[in-house]
N, C-alpha and C. Protein backbone atom coordinates (compact mmCIF):
# COMPACT_ATOMS: atom_id res chain seq x y z
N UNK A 1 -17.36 51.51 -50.78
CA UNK A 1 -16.68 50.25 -50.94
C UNK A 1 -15.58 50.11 -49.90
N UNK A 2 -15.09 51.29 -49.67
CA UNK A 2 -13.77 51.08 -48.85
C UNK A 2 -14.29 51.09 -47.39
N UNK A 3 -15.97 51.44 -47.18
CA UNK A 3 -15.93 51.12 -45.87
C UNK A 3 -16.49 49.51 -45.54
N UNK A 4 -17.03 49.27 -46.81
CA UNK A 4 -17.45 47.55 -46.59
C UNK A 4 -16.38 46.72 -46.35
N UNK A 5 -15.17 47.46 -47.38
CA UNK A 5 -13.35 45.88 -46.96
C UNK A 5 -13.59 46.67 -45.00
N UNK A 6 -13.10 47.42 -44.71
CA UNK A 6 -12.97 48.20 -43.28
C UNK A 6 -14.22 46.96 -42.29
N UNK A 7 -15.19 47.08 -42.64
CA UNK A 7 -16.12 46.34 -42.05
C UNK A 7 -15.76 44.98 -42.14
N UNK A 8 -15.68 44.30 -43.39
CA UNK A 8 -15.20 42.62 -43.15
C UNK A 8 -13.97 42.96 -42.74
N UNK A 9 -13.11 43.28 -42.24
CA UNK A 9 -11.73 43.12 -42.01
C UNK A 9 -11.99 43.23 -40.29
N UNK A 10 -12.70 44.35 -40.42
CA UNK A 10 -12.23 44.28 -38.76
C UNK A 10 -13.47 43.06 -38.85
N UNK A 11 -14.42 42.54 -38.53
CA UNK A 11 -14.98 41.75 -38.15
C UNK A 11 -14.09 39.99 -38.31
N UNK A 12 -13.25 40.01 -39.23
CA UNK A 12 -12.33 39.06 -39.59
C UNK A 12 -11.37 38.87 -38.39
N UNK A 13 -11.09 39.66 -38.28
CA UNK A 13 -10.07 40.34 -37.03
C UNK A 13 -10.99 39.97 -35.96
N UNK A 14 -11.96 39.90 -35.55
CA UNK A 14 -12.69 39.77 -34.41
C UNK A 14 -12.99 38.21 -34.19
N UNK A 15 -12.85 38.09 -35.29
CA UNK A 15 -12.90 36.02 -35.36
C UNK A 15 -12.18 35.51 -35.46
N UNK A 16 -11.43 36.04 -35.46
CA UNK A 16 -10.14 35.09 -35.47
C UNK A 16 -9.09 35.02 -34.59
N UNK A 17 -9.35 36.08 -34.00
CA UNK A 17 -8.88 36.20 -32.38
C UNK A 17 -9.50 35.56 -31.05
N UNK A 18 -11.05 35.80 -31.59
CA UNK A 18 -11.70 35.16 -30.44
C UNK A 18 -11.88 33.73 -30.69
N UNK A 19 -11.33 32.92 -31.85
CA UNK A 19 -11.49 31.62 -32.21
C UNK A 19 -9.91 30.83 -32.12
N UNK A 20 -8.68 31.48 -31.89
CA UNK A 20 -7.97 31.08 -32.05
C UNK A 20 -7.19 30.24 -31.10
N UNK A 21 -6.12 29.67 -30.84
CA UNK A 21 -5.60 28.97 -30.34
C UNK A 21 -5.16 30.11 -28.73
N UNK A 22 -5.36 29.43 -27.49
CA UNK A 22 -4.79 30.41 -26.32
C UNK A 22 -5.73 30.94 -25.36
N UNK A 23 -6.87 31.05 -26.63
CA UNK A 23 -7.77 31.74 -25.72
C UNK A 23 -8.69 30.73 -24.79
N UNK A 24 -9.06 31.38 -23.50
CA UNK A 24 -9.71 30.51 -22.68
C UNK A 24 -10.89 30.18 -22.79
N UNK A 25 -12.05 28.80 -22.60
CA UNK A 25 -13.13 29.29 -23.44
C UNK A 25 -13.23 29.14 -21.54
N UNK A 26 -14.38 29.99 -21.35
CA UNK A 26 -14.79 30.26 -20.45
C UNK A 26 -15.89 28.90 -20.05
N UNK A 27 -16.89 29.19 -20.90
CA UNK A 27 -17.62 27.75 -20.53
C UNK A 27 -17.25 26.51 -20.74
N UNK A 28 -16.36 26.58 -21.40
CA UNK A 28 -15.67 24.81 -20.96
C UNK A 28 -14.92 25.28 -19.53
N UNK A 29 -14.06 26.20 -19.09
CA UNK A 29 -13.33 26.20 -17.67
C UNK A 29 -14.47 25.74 -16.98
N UNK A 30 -15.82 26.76 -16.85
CA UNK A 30 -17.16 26.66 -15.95
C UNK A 30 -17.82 24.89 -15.47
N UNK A 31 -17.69 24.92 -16.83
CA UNK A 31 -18.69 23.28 -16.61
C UNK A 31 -17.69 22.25 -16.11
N UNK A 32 -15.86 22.37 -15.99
CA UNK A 32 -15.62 21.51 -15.78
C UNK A 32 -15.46 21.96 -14.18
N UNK A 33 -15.57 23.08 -13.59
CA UNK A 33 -15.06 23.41 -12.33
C UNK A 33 -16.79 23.19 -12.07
N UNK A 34 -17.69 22.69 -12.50
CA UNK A 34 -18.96 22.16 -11.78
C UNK A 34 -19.15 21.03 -11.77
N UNK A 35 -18.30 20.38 -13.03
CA UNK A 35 -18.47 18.56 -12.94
C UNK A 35 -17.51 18.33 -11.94
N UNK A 36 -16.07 19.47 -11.14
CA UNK A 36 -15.17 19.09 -10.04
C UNK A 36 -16.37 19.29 -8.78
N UNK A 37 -17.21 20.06 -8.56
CA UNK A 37 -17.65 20.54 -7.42
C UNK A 37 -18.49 19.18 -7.04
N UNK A 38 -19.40 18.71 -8.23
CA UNK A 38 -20.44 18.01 -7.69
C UNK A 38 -20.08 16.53 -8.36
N UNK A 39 -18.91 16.27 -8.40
CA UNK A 39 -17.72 15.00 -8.43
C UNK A 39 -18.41 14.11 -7.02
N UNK A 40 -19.16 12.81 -7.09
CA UNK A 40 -19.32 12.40 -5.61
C UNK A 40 -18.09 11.96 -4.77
N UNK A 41 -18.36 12.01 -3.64
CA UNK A 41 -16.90 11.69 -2.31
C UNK A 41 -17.28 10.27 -2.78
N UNK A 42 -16.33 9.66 -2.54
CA UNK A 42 -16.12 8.11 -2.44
C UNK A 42 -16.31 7.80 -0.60
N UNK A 43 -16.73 7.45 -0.34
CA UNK A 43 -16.62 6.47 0.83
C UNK A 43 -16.15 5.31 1.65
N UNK A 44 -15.49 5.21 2.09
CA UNK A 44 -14.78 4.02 2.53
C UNK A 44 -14.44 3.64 3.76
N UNK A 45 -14.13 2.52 4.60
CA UNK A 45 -13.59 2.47 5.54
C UNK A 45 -12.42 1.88 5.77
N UNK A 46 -10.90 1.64 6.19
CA UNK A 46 -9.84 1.25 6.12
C UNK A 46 -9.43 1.14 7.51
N UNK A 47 -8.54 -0.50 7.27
CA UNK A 47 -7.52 -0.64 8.50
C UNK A 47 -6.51 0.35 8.49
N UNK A 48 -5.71 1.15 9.34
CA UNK A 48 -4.78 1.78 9.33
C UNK A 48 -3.98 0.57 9.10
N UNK A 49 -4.17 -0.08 10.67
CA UNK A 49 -3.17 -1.40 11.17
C UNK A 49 -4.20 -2.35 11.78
N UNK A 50 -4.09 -3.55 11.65
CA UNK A 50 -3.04 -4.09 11.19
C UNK A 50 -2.96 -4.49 9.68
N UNK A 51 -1.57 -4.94 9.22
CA UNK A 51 -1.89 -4.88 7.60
C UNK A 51 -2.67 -6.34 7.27
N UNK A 52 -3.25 -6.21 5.99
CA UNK A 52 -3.48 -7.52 5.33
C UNK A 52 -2.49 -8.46 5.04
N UNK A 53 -2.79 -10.00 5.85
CA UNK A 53 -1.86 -10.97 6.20
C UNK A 53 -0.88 -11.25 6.83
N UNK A 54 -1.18 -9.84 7.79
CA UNK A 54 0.24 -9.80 9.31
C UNK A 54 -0.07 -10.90 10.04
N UNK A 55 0.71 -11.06 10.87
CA UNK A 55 1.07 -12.16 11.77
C UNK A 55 1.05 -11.49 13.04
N UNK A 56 0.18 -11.39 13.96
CA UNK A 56 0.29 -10.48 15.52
C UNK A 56 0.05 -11.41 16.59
N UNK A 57 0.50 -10.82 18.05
CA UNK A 57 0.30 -11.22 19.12
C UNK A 57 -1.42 -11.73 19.29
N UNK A 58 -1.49 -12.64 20.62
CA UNK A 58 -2.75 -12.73 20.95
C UNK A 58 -3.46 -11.53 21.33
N UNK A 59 -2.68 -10.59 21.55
CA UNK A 59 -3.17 -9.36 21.97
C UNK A 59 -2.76 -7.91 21.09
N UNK A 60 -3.10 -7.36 20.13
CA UNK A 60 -2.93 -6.63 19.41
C UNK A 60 -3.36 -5.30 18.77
N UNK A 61 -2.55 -4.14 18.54
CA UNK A 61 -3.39 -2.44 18.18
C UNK A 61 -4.32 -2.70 17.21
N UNK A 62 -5.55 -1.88 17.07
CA UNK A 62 -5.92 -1.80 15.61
C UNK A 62 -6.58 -0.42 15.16
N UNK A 63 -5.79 0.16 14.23
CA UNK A 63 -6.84 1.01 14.39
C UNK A 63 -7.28 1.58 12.56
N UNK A 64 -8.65 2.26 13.15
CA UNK A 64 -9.67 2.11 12.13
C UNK A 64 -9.93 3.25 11.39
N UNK A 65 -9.88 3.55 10.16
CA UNK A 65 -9.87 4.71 9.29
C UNK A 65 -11.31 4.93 8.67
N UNK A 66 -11.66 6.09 7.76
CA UNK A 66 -13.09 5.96 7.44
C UNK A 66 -12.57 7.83 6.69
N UNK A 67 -13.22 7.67 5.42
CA UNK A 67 -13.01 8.90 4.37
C UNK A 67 -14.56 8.75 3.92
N UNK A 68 -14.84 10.32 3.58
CA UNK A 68 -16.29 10.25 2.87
C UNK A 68 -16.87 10.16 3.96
N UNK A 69 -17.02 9.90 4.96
CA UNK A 69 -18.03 9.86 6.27
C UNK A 69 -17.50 10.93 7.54
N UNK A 70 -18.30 11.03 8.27
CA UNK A 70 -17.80 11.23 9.50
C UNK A 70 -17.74 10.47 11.24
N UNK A 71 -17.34 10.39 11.67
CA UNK A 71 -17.16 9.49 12.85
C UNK A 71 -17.91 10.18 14.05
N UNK A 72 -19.23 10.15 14.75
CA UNK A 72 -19.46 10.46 15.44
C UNK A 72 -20.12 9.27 16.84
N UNK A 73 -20.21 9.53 17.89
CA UNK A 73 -20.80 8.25 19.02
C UNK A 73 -21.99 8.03 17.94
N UNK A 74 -22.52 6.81 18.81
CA UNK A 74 -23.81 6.15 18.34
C UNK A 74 -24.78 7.36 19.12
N UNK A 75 -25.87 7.08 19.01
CA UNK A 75 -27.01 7.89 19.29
C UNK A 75 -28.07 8.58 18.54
N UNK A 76 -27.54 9.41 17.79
CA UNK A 76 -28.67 9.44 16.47
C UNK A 76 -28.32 9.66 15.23
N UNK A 77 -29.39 9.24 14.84
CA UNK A 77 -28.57 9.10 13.40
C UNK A 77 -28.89 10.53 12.21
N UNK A 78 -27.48 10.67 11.65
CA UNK A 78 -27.66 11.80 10.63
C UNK A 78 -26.62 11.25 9.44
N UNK A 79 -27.20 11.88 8.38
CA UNK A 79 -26.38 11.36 7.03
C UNK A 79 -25.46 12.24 7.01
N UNK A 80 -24.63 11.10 6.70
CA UNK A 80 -22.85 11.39 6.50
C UNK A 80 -22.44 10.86 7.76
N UNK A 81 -23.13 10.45 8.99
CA UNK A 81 -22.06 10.06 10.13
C UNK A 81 -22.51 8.55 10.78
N UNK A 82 -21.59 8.11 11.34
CA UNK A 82 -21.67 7.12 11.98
C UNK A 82 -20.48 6.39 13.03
N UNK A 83 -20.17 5.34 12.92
CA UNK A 83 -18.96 5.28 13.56
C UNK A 83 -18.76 3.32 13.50
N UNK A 84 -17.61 2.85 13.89
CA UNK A 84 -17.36 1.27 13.73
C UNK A 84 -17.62 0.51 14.39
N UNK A 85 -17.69 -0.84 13.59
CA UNK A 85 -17.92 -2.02 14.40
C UNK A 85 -16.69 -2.77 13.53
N UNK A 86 -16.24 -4.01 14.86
CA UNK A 86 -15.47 -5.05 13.89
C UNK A 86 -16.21 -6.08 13.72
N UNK A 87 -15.84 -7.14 12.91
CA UNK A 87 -16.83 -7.88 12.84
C UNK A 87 -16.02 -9.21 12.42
N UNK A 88 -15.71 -10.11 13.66
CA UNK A 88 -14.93 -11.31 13.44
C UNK A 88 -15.23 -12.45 12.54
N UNK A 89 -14.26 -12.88 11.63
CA UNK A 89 -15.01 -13.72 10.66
C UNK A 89 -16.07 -13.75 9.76
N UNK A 90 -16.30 -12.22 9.84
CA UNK A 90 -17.45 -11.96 8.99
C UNK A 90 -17.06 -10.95 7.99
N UNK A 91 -17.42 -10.64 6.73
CA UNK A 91 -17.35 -10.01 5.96
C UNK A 91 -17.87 -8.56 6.02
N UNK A 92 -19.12 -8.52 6.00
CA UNK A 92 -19.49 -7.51 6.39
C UNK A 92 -21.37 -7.61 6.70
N UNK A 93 -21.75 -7.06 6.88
CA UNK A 93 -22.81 -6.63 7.84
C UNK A 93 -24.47 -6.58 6.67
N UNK A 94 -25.46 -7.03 6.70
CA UNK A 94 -26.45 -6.77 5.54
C UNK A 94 -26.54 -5.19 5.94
N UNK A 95 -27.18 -4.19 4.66
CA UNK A 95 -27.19 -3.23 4.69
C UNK A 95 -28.20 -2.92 5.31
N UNK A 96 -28.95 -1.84 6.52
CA UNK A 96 -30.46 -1.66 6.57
C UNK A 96 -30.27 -2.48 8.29
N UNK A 97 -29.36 -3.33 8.35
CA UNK A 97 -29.92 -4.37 9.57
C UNK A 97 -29.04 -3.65 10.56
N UNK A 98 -29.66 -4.27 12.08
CA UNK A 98 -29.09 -3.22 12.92
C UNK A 98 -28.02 -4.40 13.75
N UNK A 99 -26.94 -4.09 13.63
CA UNK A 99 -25.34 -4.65 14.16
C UNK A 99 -25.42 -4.86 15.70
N UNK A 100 -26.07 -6.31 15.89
CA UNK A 100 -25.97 -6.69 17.44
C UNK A 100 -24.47 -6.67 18.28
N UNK A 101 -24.78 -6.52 19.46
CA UNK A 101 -23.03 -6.90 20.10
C UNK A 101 -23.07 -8.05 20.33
N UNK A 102 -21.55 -8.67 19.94
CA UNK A 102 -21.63 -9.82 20.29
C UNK A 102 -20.28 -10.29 20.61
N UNK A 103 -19.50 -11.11 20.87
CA UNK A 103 -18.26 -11.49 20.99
C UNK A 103 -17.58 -11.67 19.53
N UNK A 104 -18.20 -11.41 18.34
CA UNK A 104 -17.96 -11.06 17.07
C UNK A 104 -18.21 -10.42 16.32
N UNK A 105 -19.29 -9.33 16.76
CA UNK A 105 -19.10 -7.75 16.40
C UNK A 105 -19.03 -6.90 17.92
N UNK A 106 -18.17 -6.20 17.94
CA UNK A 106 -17.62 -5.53 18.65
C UNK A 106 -17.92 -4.02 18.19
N UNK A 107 -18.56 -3.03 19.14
CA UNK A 107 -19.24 -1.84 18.65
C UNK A 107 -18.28 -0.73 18.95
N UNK A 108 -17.82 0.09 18.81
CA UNK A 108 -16.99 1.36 18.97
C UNK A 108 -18.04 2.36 18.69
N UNK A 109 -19.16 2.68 19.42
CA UNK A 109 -20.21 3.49 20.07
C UNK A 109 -19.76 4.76 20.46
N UNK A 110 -18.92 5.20 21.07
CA UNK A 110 -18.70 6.38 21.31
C UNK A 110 -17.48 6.66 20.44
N UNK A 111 -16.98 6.20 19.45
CA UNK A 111 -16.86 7.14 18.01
C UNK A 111 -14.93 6.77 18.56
N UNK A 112 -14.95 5.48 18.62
CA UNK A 112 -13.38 5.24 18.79
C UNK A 112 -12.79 4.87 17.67
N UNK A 113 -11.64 5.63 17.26
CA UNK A 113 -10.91 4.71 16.46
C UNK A 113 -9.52 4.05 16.25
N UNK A 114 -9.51 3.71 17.59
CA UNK A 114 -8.28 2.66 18.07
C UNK A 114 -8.77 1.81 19.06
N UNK A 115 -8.20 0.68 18.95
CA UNK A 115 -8.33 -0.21 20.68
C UNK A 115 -7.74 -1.01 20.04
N UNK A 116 -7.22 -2.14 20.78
CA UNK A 116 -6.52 -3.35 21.10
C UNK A 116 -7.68 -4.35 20.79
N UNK A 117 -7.27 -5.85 20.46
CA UNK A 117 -8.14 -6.85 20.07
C UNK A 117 -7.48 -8.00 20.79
N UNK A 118 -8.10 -8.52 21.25
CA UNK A 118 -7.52 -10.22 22.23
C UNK A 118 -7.93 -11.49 21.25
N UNK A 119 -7.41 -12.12 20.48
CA UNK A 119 -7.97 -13.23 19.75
C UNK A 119 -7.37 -14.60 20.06
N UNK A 120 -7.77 -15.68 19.98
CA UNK A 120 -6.99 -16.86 20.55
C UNK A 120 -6.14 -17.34 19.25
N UNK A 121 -5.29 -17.87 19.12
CA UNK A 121 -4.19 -17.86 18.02
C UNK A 121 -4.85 -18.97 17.21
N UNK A 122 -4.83 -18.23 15.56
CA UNK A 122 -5.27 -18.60 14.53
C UNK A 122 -5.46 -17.80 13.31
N UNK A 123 -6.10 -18.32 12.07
CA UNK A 123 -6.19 -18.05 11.09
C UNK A 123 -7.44 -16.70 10.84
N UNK A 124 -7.62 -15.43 11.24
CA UNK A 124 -9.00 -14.47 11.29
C UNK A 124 -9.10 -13.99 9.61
N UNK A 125 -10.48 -13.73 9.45
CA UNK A 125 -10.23 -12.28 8.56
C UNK A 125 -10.94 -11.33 9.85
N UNK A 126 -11.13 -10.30 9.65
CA UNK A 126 -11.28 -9.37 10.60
C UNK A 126 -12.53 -8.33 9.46
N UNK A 127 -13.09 -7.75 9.64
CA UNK A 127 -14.02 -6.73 8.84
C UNK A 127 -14.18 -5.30 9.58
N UNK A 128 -13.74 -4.38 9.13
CA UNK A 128 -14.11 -3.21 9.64
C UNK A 128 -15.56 -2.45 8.49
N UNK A 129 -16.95 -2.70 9.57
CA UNK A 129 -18.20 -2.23 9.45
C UNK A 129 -18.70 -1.13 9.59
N UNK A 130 -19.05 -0.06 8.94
CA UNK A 130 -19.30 1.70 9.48
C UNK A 130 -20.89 1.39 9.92
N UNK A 131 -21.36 1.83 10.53
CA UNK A 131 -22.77 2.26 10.44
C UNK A 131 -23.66 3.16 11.41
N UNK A 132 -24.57 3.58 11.07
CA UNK A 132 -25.28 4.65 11.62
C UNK A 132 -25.49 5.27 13.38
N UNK A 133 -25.95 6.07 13.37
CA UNK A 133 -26.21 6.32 14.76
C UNK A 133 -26.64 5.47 15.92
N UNK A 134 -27.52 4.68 15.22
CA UNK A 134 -27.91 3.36 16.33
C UNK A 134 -27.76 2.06 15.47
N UNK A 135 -26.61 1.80 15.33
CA UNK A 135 -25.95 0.72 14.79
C UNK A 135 -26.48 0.21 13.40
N UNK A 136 -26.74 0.74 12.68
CA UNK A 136 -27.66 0.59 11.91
C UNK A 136 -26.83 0.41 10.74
N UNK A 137 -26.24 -0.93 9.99
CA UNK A 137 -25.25 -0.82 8.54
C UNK A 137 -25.20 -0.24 7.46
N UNK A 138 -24.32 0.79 7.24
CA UNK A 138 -24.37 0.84 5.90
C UNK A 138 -24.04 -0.49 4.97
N UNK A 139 -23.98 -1.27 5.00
CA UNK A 139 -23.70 -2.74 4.35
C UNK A 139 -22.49 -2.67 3.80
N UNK A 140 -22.40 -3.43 2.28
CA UNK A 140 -20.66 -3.77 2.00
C UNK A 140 -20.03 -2.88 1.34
N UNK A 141 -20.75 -1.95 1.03
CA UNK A 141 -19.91 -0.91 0.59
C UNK A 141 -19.22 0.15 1.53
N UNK A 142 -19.28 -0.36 2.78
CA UNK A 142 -18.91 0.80 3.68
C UNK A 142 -18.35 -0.57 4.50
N UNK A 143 -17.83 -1.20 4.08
CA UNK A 143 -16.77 -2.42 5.03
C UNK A 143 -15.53 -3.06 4.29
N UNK A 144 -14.86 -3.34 4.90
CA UNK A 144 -13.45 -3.68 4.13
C UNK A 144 -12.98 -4.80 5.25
N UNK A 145 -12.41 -5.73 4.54
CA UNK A 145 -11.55 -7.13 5.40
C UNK A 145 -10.26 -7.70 4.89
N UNK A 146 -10.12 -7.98 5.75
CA UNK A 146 -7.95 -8.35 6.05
C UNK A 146 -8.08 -9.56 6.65
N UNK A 147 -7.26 -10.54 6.44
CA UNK A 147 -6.46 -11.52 6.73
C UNK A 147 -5.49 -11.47 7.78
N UNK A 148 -5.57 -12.20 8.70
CA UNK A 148 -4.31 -12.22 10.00
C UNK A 148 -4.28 -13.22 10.59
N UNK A 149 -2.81 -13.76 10.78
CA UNK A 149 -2.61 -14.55 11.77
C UNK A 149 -2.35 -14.47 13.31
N UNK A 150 -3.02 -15.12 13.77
CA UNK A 150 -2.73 -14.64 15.75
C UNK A 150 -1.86 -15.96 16.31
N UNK A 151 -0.76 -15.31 16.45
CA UNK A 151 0.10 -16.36 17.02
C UNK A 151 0.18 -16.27 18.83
């Protein structure tokens, strides 16, 4: 008899330690440091400068940000990289279609992300467009647009 209390006691003792408040559960730490690992990147592209609804010269900096991607020249294409286009008065770009040059998309091909912009004074939005190795859009989820005045 006295070794059966000995037996539930320590086994009591064994549950109630390993159930109690403090202790770490291991597989909850695990699964949440795997729902952090394979958490998706967000993607985006951003004006540094100029801000939304500045007022700038006819001649003005701009330069162009991009998280979740990488910035490489045009030339071929690999997932995860690409590099900018602006895109005057336009929002952004259909997804899939390939981003002509024009005097209102403007290509940054070899993987720039600054230059100057010349606009004749007025009311723009401006669109900064990411897309593929040979110009190729990621569409509107990979473009962002600002408001500016060109005085």
């Amino acid at each position: 008899m006295r070794d059966l209390l000995l037996s539930i006691t320590t086994l009591l003792i064994i549950f109630l330690t390993s159930c109690g408040p403090g202790q770490n559960n291991s597989s909850e730490s695990s699964e949440q440091t795997v729902q952090e690992e394979t958490a998706p990147t967000v993607s985006r592209v951003f004006f540094e400068s100029p801000a939304d609804g500045a007022t700038v010269n006819t001649t003005f900096p701009v330069r162009m940000g991009v998280e979740g991607m990488r910035i490489e020249p045009a030339g071929q294409v690999k997932e995860g990289f690409g590099h900018h286009h602006i895109l005057i008065n336009q929002t952004s770009w259909p997804e899939g279609e390939i981003i002509p040059p024009s005097d209102s998309t403007i290509h940054f091909g070899k993987g720039q992300t600054e230059t100057e912009l010349t606009l004749e004074p007025g009311n723009y939005v401006i669109s900064l467009q990411f897309a593929d190795g040979v110009h190729t859009s990621y569409g509107a989820s990979m473009a962002t647009s600002i408001k500016i005045i060109v005085e």
